[in-house]
N, C-alpha and C. Protein backbone atom coordinates (compact mmCIF):
# COMPACT_ATOMS: atom_id res chain seq x y z
N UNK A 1 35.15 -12.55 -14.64
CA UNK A 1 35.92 -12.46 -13.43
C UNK A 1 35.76 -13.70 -12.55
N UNK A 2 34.51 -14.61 -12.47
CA UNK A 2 34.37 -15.83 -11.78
C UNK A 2 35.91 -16.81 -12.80
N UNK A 3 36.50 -17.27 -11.68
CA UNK A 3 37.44 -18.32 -11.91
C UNK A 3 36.82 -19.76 -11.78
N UNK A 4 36.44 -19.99 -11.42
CA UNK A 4 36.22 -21.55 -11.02
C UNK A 4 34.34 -21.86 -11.38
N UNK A 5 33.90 -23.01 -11.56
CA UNK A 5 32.85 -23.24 -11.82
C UNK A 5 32.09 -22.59 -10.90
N UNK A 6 32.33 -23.16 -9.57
CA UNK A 6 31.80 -22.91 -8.05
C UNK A 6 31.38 -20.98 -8.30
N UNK A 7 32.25 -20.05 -8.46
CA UNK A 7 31.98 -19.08 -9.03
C UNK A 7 30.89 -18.93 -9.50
N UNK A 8 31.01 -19.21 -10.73
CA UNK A 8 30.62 -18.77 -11.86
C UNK A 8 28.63 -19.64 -11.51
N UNK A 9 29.04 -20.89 -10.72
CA UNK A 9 27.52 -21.03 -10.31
C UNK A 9 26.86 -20.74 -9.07
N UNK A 10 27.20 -20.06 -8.42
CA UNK A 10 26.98 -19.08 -7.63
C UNK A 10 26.75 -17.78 -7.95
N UNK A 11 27.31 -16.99 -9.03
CA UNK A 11 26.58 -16.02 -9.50
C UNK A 11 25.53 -16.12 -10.61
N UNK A 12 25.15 -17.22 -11.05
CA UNK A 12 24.34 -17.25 -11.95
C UNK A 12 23.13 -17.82 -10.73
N UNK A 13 23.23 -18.70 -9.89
CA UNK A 13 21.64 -18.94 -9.29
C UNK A 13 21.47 -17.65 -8.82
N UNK A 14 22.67 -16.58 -7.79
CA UNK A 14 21.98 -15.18 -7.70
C UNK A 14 21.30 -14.84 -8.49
N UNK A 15 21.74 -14.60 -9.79
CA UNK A 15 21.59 -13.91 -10.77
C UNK A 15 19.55 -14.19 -11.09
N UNK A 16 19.93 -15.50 -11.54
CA UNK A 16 18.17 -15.80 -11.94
C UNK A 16 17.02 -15.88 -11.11
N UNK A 17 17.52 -16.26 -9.52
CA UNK A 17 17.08 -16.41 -8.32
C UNK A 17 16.19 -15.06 -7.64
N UNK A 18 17.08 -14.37 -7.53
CA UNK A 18 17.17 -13.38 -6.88
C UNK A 18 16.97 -13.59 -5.32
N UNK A 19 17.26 -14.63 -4.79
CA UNK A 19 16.96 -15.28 -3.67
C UNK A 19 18.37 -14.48 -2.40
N UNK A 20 17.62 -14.40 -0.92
CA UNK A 20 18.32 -13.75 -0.48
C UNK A 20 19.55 -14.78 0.09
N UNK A 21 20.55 -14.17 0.60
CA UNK A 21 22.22 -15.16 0.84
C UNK A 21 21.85 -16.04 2.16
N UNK A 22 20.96 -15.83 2.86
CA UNK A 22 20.33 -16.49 3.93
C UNK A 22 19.44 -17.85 3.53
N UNK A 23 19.04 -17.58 2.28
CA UNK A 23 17.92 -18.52 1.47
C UNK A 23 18.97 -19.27 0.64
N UNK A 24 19.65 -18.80 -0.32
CA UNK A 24 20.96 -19.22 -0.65
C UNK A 24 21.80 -20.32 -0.52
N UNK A 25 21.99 -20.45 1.01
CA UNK A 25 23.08 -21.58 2.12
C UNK A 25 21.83 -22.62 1.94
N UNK A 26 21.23 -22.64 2.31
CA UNK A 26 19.90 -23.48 2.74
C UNK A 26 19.23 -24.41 1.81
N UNK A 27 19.49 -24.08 0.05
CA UNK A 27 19.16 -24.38 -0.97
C UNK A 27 20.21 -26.41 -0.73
N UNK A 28 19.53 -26.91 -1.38
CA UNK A 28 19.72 -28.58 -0.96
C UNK A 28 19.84 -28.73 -2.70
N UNK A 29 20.40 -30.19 -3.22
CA UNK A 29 20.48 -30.56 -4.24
C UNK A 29 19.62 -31.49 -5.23
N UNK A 30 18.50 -31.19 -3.51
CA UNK A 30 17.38 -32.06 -3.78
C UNK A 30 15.74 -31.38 -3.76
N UNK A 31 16.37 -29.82 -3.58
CA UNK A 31 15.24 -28.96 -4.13
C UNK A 31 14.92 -28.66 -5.33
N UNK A 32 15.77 -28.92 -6.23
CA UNK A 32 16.00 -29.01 -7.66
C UNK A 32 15.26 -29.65 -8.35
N UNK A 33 14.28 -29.22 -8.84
CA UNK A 33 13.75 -30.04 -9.89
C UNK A 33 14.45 -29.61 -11.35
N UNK A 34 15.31 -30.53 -11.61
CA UNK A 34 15.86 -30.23 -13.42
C UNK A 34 15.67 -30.77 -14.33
N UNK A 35 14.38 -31.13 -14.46
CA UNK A 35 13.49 -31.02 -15.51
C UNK A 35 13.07 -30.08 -15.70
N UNK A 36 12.15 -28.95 -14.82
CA UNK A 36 11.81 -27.80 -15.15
C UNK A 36 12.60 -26.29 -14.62
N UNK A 37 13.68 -27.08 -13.69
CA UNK A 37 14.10 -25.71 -13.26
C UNK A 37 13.68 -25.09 -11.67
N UNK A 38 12.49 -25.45 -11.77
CA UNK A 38 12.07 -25.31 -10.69
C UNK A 38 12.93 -25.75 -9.54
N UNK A 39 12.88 -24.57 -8.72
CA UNK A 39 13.68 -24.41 -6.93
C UNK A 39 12.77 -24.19 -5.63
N UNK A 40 12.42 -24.95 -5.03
CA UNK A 40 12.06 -24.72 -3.86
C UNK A 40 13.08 -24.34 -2.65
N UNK A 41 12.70 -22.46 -2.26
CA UNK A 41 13.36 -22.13 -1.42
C UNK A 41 12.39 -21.79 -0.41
N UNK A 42 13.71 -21.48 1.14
CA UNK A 42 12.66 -21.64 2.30
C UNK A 42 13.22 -19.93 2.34
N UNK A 43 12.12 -19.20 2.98
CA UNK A 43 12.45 -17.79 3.08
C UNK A 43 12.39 -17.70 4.75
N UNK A 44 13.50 -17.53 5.40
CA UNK A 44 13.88 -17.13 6.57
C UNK A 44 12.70 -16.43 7.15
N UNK A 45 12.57 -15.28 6.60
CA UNK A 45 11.87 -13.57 6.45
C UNK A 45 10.49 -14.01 6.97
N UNK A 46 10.02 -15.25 6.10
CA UNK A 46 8.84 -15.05 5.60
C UNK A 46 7.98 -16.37 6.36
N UNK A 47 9.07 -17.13 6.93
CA UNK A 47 8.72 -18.56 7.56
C UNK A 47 8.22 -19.22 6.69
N UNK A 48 8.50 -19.42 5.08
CA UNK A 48 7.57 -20.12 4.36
C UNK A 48 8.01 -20.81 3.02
N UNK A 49 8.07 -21.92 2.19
CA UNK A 49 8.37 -22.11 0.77
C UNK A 49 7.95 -20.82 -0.05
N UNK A 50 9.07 -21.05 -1.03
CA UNK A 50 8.31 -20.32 -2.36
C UNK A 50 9.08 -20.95 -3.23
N UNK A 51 8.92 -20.91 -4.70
CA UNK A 51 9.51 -21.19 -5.65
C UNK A 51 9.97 -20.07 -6.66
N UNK A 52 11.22 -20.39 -7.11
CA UNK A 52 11.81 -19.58 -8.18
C UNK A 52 12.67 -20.59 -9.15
N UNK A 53 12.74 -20.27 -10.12
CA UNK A 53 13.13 -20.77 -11.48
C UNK A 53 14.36 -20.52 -11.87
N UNK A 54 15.41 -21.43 -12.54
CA UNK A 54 16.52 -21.40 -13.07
C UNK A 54 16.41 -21.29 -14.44
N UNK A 55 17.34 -21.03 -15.18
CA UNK A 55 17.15 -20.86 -17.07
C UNK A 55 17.86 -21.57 -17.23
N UNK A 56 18.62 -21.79 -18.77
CA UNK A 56 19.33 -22.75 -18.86
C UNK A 56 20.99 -22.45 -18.41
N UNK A 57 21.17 -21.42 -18.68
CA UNK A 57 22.50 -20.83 -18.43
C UNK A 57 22.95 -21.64 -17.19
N UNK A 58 22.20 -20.69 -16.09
CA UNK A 58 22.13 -21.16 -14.74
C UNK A 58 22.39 -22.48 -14.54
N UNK A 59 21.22 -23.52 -15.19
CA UNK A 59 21.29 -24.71 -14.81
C UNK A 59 22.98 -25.05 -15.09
N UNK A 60 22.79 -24.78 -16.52
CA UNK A 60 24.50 -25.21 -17.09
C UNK A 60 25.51 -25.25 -16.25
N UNK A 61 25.71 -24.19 -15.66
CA UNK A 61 26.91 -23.75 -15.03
C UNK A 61 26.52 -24.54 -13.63
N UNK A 62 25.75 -24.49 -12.62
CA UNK A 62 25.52 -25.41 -11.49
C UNK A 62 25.72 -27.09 -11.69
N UNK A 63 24.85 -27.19 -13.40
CA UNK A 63 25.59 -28.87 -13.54
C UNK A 63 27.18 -29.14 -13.34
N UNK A 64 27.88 -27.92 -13.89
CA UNK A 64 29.21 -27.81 -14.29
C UNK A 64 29.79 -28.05 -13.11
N UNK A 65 29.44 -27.17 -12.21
CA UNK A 65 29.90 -27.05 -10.47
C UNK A 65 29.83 -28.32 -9.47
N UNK A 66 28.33 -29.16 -10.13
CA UNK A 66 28.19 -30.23 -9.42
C UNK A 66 28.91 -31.92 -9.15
N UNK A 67 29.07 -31.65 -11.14
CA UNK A 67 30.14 -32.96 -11.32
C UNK A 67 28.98 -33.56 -10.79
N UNK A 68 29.65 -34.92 -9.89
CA UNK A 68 28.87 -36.21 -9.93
C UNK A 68 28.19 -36.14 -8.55
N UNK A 69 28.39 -34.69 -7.71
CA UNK A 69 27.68 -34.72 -6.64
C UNK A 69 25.64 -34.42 -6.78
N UNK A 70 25.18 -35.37 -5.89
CA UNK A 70 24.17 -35.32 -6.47
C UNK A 70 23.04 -35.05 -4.81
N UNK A 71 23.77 -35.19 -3.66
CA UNK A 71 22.98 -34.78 -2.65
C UNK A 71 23.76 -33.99 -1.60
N UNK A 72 22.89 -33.51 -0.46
CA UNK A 72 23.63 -32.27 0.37
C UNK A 72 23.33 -30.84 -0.69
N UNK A 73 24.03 -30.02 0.59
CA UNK A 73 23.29 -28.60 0.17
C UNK A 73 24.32 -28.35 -1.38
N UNK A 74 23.71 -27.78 -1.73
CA UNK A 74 23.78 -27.11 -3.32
C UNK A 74 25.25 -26.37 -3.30
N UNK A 75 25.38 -25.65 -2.41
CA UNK A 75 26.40 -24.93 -2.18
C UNK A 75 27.56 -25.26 -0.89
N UNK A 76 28.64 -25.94 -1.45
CA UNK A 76 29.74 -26.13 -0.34
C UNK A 76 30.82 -25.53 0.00
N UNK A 77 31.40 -25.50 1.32
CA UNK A 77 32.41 -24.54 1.46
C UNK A 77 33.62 -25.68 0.56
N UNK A 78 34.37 -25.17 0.01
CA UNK A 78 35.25 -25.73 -1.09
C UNK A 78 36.29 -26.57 -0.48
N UNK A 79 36.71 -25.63 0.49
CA UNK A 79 37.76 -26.85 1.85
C UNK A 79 37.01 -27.85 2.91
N UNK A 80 36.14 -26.93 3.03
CA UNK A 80 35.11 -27.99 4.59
C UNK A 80 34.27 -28.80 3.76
N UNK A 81 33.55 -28.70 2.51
CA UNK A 81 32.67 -29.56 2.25
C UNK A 81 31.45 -29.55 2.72
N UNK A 82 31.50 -28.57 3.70
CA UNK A 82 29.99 -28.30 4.73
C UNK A 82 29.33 -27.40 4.01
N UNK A 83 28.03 -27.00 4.43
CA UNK A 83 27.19 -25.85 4.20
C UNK A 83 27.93 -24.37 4.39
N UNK A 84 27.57 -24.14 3.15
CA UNK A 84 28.56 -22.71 2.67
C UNK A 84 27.70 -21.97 3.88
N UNK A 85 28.49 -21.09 4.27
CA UNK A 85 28.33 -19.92 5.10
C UNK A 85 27.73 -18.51 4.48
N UNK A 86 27.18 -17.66 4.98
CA UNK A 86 26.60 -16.38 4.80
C UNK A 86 28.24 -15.79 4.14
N UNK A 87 28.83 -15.68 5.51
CA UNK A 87 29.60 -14.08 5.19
C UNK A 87 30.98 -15.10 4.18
N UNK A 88 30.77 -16.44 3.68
CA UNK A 88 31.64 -17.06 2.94
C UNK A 88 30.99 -16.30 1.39
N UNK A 89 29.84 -16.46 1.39
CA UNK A 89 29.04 -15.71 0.22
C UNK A 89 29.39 -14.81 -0.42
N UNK A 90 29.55 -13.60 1.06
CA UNK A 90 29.79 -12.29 0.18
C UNK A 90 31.21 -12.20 0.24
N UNK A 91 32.28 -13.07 0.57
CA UNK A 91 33.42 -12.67 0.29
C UNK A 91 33.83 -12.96 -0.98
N UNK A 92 33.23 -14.50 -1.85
CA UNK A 92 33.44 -14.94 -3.14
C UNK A 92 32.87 -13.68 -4.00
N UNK A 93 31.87 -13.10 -3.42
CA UNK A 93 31.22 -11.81 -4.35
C UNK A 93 32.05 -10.98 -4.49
N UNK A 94 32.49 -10.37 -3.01
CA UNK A 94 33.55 -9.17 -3.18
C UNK A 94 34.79 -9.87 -4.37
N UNK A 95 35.04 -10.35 -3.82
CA UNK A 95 36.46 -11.23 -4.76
C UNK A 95 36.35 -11.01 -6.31
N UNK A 96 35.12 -11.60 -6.41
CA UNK A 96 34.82 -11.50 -8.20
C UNK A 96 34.77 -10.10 -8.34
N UNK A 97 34.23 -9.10 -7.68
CA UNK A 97 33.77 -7.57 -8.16
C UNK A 97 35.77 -7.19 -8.33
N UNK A 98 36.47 -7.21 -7.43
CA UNK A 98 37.41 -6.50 -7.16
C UNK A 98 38.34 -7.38 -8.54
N UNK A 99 38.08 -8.87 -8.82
CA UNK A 99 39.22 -9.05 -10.11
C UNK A 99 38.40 -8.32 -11.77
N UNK A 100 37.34 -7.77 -11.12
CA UNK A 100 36.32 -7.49 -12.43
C UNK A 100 37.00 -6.00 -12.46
N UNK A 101 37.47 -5.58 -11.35
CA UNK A 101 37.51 -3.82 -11.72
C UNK A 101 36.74 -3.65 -11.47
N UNK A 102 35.91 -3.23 -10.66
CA UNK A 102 34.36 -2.39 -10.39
C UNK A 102 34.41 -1.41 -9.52
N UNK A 103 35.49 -1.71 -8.67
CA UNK A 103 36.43 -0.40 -8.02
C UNK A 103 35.03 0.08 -6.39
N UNK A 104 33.80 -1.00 -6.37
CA UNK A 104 33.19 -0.79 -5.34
C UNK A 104 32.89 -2.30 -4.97
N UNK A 105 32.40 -2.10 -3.52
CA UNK A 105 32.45 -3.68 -2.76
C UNK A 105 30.56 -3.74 -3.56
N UNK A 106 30.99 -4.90 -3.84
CA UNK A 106 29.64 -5.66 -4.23
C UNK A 106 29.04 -6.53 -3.38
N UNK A 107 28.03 -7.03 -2.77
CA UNK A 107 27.25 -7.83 -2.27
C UNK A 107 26.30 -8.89 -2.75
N UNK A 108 26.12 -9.75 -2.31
CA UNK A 108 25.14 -10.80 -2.64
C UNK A 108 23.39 -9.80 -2.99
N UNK A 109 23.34 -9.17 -1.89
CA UNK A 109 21.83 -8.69 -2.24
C UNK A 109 21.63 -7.63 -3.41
N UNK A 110 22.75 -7.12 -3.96
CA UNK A 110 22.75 -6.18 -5.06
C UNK A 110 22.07 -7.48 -6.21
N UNK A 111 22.21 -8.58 -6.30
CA UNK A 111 22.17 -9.46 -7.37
C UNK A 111 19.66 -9.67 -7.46
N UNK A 112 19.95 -9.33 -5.79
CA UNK A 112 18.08 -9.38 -5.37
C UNK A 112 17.98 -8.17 -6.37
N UNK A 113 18.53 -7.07 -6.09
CA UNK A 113 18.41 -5.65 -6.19
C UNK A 113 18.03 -5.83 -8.22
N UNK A 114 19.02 -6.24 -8.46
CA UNK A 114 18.76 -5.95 -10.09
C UNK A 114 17.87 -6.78 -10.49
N UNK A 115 17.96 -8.43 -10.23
CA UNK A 115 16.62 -9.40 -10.30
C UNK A 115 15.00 -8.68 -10.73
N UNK A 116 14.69 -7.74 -9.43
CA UNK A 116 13.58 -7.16 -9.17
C UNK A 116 13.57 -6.07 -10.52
N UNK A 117 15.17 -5.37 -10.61
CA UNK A 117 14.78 -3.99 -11.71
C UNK A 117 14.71 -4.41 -12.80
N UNK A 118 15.47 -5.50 -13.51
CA UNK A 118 15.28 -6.08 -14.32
C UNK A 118 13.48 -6.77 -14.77
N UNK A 119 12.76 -7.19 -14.00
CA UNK A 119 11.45 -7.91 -14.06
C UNK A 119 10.99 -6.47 -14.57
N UNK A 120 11.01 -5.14 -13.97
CA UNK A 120 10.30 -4.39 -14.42
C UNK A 120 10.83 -3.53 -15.35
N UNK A 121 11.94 -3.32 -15.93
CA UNK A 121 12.30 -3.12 -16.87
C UNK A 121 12.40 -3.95 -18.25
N UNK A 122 11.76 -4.73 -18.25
CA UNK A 122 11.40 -5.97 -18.91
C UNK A 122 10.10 -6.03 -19.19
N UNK A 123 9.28 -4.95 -18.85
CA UNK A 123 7.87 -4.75 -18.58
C UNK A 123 6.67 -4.89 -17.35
N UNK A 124 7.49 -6.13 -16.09
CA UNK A 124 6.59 -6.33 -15.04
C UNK A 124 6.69 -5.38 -14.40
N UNK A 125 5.39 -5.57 -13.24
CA UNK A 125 5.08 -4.29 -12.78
C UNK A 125 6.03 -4.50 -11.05
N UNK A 126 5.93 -3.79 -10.78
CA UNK A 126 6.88 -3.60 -8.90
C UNK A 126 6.21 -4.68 -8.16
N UNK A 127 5.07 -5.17 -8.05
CA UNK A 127 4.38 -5.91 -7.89
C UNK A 127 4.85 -7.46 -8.39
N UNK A 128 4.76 -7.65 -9.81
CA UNK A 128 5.41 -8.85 -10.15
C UNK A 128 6.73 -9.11 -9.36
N UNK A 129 8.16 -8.22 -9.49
CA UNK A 129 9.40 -8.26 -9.05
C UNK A 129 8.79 -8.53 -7.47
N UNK A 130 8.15 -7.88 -6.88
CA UNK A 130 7.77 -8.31 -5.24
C UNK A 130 7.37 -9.74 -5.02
N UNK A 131 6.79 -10.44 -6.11
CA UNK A 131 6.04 -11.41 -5.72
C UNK A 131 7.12 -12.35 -6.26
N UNK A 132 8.04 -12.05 -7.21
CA UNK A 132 8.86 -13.45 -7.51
C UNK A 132 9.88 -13.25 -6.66
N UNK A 133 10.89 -12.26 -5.81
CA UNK A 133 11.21 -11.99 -4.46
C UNK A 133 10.63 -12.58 -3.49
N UNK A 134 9.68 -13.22 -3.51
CA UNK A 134 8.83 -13.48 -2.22
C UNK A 134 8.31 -12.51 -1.14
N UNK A 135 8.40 -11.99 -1.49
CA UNK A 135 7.33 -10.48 -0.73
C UNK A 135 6.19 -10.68 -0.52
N UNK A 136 5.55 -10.39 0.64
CA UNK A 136 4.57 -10.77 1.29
C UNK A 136 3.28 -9.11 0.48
N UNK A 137 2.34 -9.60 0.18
CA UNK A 137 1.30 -8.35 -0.19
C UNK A 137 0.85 -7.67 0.95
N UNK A 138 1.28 -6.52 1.44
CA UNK A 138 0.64 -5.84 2.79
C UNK A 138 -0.33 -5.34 2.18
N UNK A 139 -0.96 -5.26 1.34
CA UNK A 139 -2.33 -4.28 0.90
C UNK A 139 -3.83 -5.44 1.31
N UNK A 140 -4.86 -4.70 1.95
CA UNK A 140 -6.26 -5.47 2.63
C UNK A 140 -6.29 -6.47 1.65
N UNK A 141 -6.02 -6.47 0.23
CA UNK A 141 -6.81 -7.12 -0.70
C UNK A 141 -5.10 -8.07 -0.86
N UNK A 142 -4.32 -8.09 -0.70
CA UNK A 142 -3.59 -9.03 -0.93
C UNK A 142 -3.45 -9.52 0.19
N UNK A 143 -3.63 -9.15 1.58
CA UNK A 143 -3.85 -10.08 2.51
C UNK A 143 -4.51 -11.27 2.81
N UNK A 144 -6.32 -10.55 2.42
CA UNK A 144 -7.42 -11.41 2.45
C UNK A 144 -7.82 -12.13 1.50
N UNK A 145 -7.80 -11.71 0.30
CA UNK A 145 -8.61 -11.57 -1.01
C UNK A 145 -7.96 -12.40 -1.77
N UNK A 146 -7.02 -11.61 -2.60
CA UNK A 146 -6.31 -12.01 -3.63
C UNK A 146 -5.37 -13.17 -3.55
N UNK A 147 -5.84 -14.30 -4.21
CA UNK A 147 -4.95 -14.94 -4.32
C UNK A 147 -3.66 -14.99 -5.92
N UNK A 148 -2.73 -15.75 -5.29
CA UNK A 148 -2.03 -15.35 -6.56
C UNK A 148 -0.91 -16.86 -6.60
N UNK A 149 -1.42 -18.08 -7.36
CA UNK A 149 -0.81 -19.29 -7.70
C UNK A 149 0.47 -19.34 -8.40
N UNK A 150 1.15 -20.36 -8.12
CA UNK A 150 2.61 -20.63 -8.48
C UNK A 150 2.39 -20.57 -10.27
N UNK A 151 1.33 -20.32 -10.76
CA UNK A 151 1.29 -20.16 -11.99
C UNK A 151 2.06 -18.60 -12.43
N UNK A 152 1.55 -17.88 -11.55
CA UNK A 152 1.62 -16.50 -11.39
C UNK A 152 3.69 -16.20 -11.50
N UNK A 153 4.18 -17.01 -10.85
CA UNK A 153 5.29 -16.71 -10.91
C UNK A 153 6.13 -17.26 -11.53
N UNK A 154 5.87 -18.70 -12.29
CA UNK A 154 6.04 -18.95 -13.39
C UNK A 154 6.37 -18.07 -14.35
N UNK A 155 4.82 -17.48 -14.63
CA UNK A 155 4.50 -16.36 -15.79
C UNK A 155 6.03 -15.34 -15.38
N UNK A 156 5.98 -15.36 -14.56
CA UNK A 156 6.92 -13.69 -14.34
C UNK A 156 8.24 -14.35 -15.03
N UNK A 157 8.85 -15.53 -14.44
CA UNK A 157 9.55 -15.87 -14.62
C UNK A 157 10.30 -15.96 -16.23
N UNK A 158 8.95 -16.83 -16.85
CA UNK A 158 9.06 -16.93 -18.31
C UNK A 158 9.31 -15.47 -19.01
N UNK A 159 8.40 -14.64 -18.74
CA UNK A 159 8.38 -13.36 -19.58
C UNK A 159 9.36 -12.60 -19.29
N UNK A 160 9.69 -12.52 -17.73
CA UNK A 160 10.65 -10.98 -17.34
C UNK A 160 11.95 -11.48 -17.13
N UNK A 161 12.35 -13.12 -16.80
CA UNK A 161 14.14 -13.68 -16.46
C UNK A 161 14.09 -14.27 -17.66
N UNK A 162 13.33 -15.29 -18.05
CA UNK A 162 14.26 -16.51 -18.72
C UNK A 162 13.86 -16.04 -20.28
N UNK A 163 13.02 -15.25 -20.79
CA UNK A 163 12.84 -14.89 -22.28
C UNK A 163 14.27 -13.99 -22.64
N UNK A 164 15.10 -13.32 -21.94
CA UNK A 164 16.36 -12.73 -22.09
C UNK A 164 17.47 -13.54 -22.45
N UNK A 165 17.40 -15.12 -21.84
CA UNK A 165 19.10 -15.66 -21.38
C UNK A 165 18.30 -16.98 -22.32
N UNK A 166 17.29 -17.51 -22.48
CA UNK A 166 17.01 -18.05 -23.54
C UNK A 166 16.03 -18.78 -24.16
N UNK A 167 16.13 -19.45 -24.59
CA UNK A 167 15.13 -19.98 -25.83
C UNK A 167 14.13 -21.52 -25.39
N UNK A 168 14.39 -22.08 -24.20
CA UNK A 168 13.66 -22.83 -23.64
C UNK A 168 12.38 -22.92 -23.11
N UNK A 169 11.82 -23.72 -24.43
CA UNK A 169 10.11 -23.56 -24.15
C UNK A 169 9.64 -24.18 -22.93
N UNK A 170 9.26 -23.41 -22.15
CA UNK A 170 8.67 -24.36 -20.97
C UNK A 170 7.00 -24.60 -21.19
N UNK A 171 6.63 -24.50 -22.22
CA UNK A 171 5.43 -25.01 -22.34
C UNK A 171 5.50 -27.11 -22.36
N UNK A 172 6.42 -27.47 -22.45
CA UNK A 172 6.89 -28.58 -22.58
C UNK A 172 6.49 -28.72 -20.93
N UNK A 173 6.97 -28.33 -20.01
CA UNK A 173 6.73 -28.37 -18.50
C UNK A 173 5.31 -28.29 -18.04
N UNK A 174 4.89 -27.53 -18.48
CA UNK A 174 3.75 -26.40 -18.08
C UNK A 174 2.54 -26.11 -19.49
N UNK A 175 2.25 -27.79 -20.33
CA UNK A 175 1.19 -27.13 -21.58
C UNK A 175 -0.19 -26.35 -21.14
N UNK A 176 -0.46 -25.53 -21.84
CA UNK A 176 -1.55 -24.92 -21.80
C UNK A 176 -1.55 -23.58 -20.73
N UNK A 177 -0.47 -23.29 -20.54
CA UNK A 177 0.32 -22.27 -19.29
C UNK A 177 -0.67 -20.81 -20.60
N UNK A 178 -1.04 -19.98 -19.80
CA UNK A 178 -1.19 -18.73 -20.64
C UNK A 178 -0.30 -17.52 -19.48
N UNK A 179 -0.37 -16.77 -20.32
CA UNK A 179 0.64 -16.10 -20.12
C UNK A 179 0.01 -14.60 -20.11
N UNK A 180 -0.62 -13.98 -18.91
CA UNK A 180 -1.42 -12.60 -18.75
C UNK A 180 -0.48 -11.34 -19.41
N UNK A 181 0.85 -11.52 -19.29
CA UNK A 181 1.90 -10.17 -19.79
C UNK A 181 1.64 -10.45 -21.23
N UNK A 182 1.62 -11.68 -21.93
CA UNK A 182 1.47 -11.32 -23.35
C UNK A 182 0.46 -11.52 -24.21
N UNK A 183 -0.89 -11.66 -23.47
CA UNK A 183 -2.12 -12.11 -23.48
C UNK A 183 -2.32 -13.36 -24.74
N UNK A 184 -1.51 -14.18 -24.98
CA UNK A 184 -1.68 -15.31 -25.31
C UNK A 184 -0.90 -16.86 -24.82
N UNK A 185 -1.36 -17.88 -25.29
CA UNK A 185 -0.92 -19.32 -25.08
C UNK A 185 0.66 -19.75 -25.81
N UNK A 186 1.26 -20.54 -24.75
CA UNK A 186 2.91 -20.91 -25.17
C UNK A 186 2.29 -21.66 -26.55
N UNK A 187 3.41 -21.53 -27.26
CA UNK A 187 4.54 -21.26 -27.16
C UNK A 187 4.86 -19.66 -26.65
N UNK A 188 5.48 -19.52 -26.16
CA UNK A 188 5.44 -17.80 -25.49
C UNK A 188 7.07 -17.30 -26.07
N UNK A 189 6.41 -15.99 -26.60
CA UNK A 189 7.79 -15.19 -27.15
C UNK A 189 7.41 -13.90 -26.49
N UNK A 190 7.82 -13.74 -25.38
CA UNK A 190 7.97 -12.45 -24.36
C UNK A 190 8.55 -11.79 -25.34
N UNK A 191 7.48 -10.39 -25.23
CA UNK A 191 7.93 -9.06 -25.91
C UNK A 191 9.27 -8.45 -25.02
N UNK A 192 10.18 -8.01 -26.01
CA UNK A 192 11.28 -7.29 -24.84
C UNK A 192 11.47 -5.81 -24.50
């Protein structure tokens, strides 16, 4: 149902992101690391960086969208050229749901919504999906205690998004990465 690249890469960073439509606008062309995928987003919510990961799909289709633009925000309004807007977001969403037939209004945050069910239907725990969301740990021990490194969401990443959509070893990025969900060293073949 996406017509146009712009589409079609806009629902795929939702898609792998799970990043909220506020975090979304804000994304630059120079947060991108594409070598590994890696995205540095700023979380409104949370006053803070975090990182989340693209696959290749994703990347594909955003190269596709980008053509030869290579700085400014990631996402432009198509006539203004400016920083795409919030409620510009969910209207390209509604748009695609309604030429798809889906016969209900769809939203940008439904795309957070499955992100998260997906990680744990994939095997991670509510916990993992919270932490690659950027969710803050309200429990004493994830306040004080526990720490939990950008390795950590990596891992989620590799095992619960990008072992589905494909075949890109990121041990090439990341050698000697182990991987706690499948208790061994990349090359990593996430159980499904």
């Amino acid at each position: 149902a996406c017509k146009t690249p712009y589409e079609r890469a806009l629902v795929e960073f939702l898609r792998v992101t799970g990043v909220r439509v506020g975090e979304l606008v804000t994304v630059k062309i120079s947060d991108i690391d594409w070598y590994s995928g890696k995205v540095s987003v700023f979380g409104h919510k949370t006053m803070s960086y975090r990182n989340v990961y693209l696959d290749e799909v994703a990347m594909i289709h955003i190269k596709e969208y980008l053509g030869d633009r290579t700085s400014g925000y990631l996402f432009i309004g198509q006539r203004s050229h400016e920083q795409l807007k919030t409620a510009t977001v969910r209207d390209v969403i509604h748009n695609i749901s309604e030429r798809a037939g889906m016969g209900q209004r769809l939203h940008p945050h439904i795309f957070r919504h499955t992100c998260a069910t997906n990680i744990v239907k994939r095997g991670g725990s509510v916990s993992d999906a919270g932490d690659y969301l950027g969710h803050k740990d309200q429990t004493t021990a994830g306040r004080h205690y526990v720490y939990k490194g950008e390795e950590h969401i990596l891992n989620i990443f590799i095992c619960y998004i990008n072992s589905v959509t494909s075949t890109h070893n990121f041990a090439i990025f990341y050698p000697n990465t182990f991987c706690p969900f499948q208790s061994r060293f990349f090359p990593l073949e996430c159980d499904q």
